[in-house]
PDB file of N, CA and C in Angstrom:
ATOM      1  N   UNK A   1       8.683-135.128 -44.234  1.00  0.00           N
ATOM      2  CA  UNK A   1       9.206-135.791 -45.408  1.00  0.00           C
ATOM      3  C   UNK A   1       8.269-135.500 -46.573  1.00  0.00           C
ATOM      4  N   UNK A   2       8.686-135.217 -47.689  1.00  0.00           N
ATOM      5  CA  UNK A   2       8.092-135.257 -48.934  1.00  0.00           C
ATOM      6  C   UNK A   2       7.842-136.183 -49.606  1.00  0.00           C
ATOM      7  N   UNK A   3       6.659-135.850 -50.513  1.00  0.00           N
ATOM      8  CA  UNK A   3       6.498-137.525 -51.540  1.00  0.00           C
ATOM      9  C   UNK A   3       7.956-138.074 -52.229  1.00  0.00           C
ATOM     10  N   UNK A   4       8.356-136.555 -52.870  1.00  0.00           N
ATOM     11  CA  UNK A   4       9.800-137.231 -53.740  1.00  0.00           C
ATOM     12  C   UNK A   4      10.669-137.633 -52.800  1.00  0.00           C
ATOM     13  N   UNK A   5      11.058-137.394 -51.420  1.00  0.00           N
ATOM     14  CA  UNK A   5      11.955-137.711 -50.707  1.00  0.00           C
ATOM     15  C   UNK A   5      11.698-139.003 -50.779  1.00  0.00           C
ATOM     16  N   UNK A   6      10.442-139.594 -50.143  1.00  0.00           N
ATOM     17  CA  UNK A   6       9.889-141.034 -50.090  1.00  0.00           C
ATOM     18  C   UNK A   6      10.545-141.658 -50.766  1.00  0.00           C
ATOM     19  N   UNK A   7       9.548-141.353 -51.876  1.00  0.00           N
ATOM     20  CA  UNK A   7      10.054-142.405 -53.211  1.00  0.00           C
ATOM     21  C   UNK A   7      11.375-142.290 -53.199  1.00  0.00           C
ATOM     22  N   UNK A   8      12.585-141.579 -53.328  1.00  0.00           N
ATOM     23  CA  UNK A   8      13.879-141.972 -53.143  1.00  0.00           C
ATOM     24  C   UNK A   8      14.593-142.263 -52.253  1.00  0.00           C
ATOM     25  N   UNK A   9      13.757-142.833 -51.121  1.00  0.00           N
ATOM     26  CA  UNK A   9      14.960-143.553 -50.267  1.00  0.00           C
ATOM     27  C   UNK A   9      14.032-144.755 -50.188  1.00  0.00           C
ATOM     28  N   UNK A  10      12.873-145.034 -51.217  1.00  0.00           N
ATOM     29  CA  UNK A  10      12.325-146.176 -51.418  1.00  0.00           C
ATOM     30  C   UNK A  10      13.174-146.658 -52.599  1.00  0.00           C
ATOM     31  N   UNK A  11      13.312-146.356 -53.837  1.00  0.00           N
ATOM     32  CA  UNK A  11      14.411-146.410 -54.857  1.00  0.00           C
ATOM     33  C   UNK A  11      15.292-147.108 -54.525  1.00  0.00           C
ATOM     34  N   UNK A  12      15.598-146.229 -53.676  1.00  0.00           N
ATOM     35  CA  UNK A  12      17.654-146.458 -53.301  1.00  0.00           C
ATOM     36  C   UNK A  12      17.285-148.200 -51.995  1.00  0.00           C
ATOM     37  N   UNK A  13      16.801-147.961 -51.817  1.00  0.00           N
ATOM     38  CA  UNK A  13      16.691-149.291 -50.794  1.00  0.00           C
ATOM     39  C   UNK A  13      16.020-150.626 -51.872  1.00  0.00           C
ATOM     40  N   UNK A  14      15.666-150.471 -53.078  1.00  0.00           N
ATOM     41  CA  UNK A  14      15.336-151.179 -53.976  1.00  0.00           C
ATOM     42  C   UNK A  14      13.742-151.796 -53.244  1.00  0.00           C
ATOM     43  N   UNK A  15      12.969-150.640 -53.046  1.00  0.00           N
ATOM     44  CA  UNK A  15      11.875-151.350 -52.038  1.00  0.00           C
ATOM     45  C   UNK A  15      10.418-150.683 -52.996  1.00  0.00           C
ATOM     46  N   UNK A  16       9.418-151.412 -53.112  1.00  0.00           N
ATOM     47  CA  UNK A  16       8.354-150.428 -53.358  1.00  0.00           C
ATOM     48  C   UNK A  16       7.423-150.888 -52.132  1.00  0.00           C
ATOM     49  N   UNK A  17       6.194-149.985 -52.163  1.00  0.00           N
ATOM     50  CA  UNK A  17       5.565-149.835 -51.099  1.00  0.00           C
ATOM     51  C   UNK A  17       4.791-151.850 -50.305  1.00  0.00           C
ATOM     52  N   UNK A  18       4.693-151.720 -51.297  1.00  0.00           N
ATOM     53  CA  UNK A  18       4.179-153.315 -50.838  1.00  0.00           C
ATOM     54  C   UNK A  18       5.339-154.109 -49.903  1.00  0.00           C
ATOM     55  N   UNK A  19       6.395-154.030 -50.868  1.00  0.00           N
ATOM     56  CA  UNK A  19       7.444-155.349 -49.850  1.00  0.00           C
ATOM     57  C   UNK A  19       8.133-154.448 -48.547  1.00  0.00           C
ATOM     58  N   UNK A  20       7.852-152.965 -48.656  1.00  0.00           N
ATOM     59  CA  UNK A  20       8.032-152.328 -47.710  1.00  0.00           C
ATOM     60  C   UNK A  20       6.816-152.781 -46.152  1.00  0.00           C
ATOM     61  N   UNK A  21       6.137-153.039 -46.754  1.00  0.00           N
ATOM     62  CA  UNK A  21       4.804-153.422 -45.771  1.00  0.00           C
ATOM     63  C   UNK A  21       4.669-154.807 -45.606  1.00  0.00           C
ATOM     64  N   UNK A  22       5.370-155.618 -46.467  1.00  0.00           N
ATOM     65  CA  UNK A  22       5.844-157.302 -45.999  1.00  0.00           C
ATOM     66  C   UNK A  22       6.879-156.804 -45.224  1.00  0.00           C
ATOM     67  N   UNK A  23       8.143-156.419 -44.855  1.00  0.00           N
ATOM     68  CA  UNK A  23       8.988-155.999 -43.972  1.00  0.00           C
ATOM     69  C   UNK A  23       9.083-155.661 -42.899  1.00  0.00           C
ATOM     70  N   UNK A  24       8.182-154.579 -42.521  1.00  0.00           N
ATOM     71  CA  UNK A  24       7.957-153.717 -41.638  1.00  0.00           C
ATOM     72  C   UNK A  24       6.912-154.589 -41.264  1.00  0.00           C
ATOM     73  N   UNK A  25       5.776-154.919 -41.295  1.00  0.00           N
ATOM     74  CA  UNK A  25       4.766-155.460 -41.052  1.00  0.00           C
ATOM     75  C   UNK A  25       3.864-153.813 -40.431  1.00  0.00           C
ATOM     76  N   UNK A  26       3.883-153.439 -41.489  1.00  0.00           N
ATOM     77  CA  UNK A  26       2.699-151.869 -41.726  1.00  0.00           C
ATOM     78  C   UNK A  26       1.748-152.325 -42.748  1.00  0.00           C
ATOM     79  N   UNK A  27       0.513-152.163 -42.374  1.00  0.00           N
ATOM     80  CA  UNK A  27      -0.453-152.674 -43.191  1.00  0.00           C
ATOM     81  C   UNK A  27       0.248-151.947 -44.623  1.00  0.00           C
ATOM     82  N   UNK A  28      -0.146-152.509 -45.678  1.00  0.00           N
ATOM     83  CA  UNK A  28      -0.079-151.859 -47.061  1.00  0.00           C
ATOM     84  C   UNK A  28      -0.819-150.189 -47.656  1.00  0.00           C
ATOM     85  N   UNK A  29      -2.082-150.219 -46.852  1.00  0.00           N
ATOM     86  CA  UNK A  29      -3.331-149.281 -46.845  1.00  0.00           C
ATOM     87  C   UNK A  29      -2.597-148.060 -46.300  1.00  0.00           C
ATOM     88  N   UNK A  30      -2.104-148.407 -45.330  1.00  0.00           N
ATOM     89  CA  UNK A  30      -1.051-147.356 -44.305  1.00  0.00           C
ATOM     90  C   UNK A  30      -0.268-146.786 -44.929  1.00  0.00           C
ATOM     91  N   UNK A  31       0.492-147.136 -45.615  1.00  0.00           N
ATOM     92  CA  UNK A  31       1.614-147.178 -46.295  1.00  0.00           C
ATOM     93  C   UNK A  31       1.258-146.460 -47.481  1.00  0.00           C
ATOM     94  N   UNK A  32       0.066-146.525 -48.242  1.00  0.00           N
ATOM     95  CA  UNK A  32      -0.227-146.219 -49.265  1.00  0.00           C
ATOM     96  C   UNK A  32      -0.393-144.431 -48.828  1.00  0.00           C
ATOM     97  N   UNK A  33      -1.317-144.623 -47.724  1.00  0.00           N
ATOM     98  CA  UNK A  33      -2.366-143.234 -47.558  1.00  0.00           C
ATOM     99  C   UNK A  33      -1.097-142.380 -47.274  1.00  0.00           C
ATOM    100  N   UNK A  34       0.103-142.355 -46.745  1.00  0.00           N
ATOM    101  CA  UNK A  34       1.186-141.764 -46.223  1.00  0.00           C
ATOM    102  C   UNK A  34       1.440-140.549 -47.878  1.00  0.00           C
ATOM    103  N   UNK A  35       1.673-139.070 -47.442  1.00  0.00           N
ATOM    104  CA  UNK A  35       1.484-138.300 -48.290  1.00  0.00           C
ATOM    105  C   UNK A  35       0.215-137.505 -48.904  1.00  0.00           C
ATOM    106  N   UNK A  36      -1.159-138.772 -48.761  1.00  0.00           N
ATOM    107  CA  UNK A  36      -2.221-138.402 -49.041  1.00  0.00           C
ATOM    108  C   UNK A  36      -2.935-138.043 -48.242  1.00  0.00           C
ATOM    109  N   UNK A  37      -3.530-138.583 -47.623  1.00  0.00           N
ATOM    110  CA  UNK A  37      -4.476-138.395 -46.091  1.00  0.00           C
ATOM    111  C   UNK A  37      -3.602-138.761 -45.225  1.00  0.00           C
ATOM    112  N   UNK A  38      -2.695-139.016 -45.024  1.00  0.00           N
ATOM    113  CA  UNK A  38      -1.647-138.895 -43.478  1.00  0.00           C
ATOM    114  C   UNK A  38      -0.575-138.356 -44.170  1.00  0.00           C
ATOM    115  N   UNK A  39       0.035-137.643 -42.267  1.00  0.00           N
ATOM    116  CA  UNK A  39       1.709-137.302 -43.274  1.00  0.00           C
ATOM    117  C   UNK A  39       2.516-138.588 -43.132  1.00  0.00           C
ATOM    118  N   UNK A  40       3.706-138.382 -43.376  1.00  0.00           N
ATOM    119  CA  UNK A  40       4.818-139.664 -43.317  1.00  0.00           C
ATOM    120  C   UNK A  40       5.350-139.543 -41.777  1.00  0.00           C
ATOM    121  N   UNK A  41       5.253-140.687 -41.211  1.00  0.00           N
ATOM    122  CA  UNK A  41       5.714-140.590 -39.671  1.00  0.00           C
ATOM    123  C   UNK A  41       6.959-140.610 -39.757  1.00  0.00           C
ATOM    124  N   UNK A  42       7.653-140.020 -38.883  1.00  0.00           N
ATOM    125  CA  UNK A  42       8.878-139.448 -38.182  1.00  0.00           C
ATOM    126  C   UNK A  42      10.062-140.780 -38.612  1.00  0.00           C
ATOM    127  N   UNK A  43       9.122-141.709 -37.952  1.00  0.00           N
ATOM    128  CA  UNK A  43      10.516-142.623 -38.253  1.00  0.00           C
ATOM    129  C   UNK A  43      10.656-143.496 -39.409  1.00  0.00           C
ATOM    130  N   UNK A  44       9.873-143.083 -40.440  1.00  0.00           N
ATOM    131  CA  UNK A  44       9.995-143.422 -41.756  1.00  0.00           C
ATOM    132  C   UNK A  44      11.583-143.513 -42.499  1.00  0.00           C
ATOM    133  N   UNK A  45      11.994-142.091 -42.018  1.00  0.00           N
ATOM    134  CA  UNK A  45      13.356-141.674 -42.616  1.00  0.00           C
ATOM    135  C   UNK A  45      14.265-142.857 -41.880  1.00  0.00           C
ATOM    136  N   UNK A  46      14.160-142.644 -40.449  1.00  0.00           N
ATOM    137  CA  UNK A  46      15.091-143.593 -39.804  1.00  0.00           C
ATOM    138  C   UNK A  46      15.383-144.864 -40.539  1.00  0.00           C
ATOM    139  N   UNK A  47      13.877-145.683 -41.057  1.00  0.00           N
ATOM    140  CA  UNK A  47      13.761-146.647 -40.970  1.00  0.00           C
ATOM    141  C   UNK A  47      14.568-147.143 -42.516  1.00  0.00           C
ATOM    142  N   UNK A  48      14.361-146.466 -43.776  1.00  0.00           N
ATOM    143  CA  UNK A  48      14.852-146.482 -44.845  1.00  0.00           C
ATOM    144  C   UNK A  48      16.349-146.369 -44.731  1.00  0.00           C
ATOM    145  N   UNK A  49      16.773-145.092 -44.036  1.00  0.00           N
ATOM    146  CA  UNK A  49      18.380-145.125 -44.230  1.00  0.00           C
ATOM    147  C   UNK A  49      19.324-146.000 -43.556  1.00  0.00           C
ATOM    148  N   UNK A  50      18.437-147.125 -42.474  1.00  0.00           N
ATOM    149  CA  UNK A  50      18.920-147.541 -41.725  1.00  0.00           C
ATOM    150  C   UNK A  50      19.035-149.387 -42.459  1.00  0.00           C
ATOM    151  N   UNK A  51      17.770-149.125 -43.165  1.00  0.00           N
ATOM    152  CA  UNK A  51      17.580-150.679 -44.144  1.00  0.00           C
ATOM    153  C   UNK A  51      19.153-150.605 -45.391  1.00  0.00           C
ATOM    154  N   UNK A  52      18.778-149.060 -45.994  1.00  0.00           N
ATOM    155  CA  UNK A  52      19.632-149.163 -46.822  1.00  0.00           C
ATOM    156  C   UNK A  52      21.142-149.453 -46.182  1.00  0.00           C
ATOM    157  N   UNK A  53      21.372-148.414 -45.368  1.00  0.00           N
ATOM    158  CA  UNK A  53      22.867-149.284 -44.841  1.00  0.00           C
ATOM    159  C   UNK A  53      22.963-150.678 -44.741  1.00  0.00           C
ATOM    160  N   UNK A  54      21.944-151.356 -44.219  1.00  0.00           N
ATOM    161  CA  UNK A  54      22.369-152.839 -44.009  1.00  0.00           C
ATOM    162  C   UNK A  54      22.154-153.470 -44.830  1.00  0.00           C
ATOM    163  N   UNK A  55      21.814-153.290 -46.308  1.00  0.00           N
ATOM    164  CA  UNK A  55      21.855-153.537 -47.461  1.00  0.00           C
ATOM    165  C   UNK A  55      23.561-153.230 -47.871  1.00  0.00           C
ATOM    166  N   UNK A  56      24.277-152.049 -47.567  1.00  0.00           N
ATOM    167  CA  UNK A  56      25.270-151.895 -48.419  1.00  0.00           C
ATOM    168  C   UNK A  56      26.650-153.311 -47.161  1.00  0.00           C
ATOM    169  N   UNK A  57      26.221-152.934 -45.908  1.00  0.00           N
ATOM    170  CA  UNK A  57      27.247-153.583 -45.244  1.00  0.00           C
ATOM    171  C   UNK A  57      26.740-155.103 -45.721  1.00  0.00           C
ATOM    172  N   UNK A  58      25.733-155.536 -46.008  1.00  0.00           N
ATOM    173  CA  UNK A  58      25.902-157.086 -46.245  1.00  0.00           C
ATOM    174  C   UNK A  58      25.875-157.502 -47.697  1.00  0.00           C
ATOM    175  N   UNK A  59      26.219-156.164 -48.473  1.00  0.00           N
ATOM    176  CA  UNK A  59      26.880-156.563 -49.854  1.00  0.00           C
ATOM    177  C   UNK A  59      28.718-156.750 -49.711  1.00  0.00           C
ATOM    178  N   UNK A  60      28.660-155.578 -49.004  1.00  0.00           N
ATOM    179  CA  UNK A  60      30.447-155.732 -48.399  1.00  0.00           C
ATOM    180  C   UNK A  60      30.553-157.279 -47.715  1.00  0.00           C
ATOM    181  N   UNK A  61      30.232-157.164 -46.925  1.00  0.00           N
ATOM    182  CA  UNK A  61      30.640-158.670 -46.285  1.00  0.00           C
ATOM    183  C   UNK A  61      30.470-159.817 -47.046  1.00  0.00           C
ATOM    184  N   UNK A  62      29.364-160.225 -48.408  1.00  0.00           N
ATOM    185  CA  UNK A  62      29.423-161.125 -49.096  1.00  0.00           C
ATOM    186  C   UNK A  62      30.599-160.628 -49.945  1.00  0.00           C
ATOM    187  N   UNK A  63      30.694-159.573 -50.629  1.00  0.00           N
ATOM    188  CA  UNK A  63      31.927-159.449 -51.346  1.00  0.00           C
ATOM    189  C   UNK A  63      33.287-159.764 -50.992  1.00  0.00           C
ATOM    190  N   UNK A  64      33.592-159.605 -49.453  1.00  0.00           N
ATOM    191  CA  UNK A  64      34.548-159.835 -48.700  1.00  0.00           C
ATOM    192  C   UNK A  64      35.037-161.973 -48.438  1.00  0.00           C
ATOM    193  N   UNK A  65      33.758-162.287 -48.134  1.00  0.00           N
ATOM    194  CA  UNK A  65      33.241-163.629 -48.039  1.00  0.00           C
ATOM    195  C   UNK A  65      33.766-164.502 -49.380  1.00  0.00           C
ATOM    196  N   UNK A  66      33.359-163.558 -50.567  1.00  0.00           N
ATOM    197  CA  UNK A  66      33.647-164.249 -51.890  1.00  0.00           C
ATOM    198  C   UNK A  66      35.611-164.046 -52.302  1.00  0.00           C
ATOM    199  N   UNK A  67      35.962-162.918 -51.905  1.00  0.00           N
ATOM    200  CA  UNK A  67      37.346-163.266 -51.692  1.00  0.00           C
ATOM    201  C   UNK A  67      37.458-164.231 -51.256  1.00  0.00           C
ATOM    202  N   UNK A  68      37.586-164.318 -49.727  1.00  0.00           N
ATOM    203  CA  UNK A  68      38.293-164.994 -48.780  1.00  0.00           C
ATOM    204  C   UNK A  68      37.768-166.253 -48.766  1.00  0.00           C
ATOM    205  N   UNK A  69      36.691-166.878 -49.641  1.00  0.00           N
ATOM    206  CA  UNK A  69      36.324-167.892 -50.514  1.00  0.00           C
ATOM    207  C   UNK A  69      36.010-168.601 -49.310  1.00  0.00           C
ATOM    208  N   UNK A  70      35.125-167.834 -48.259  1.00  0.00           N
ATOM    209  CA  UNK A  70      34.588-168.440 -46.782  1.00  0.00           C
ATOM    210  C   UNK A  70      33.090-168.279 -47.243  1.00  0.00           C
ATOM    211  N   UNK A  71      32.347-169.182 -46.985  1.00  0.00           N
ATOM    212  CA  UNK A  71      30.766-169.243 -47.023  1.00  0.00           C
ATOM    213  C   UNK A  71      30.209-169.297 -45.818  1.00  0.00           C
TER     214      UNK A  71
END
């Protein structure tokens, strides 16, 4: 993974590195050095495209929710 890749599927998940590391529970330091002195581990990618989906399905389902005027 590349730095710019990073940063855009950090973007798109509306995440920066910090609340990424409240989340995950990855130290912050870790997180930081990734690109610099480490590469980006493997399941980095997984982990972003997999947040962002469940970001878009539980905008659908509240949108769905706010129709059907069910809470």
């Amino acid at each position: 993974m590349t730095k710019e890749k990073f940063n855009q599927l950090l973007k798109q998940a509306n995440l920066n590195k910090r609340k990424l590391a409240e989340i995950s529970g990855i130290p912050y330091p870790t997180i930081n050095a990734w690109g610099s002195t480490t590469p980006y581990p493997q399941y980095i990618t997984f982990l972003l495209e997999n947040y962002i989906k469940a970001q878009s399905y539980e905008e659908l389902k509240n949108k769905v929710f706010e129709i059907e005027n069910i809470k």
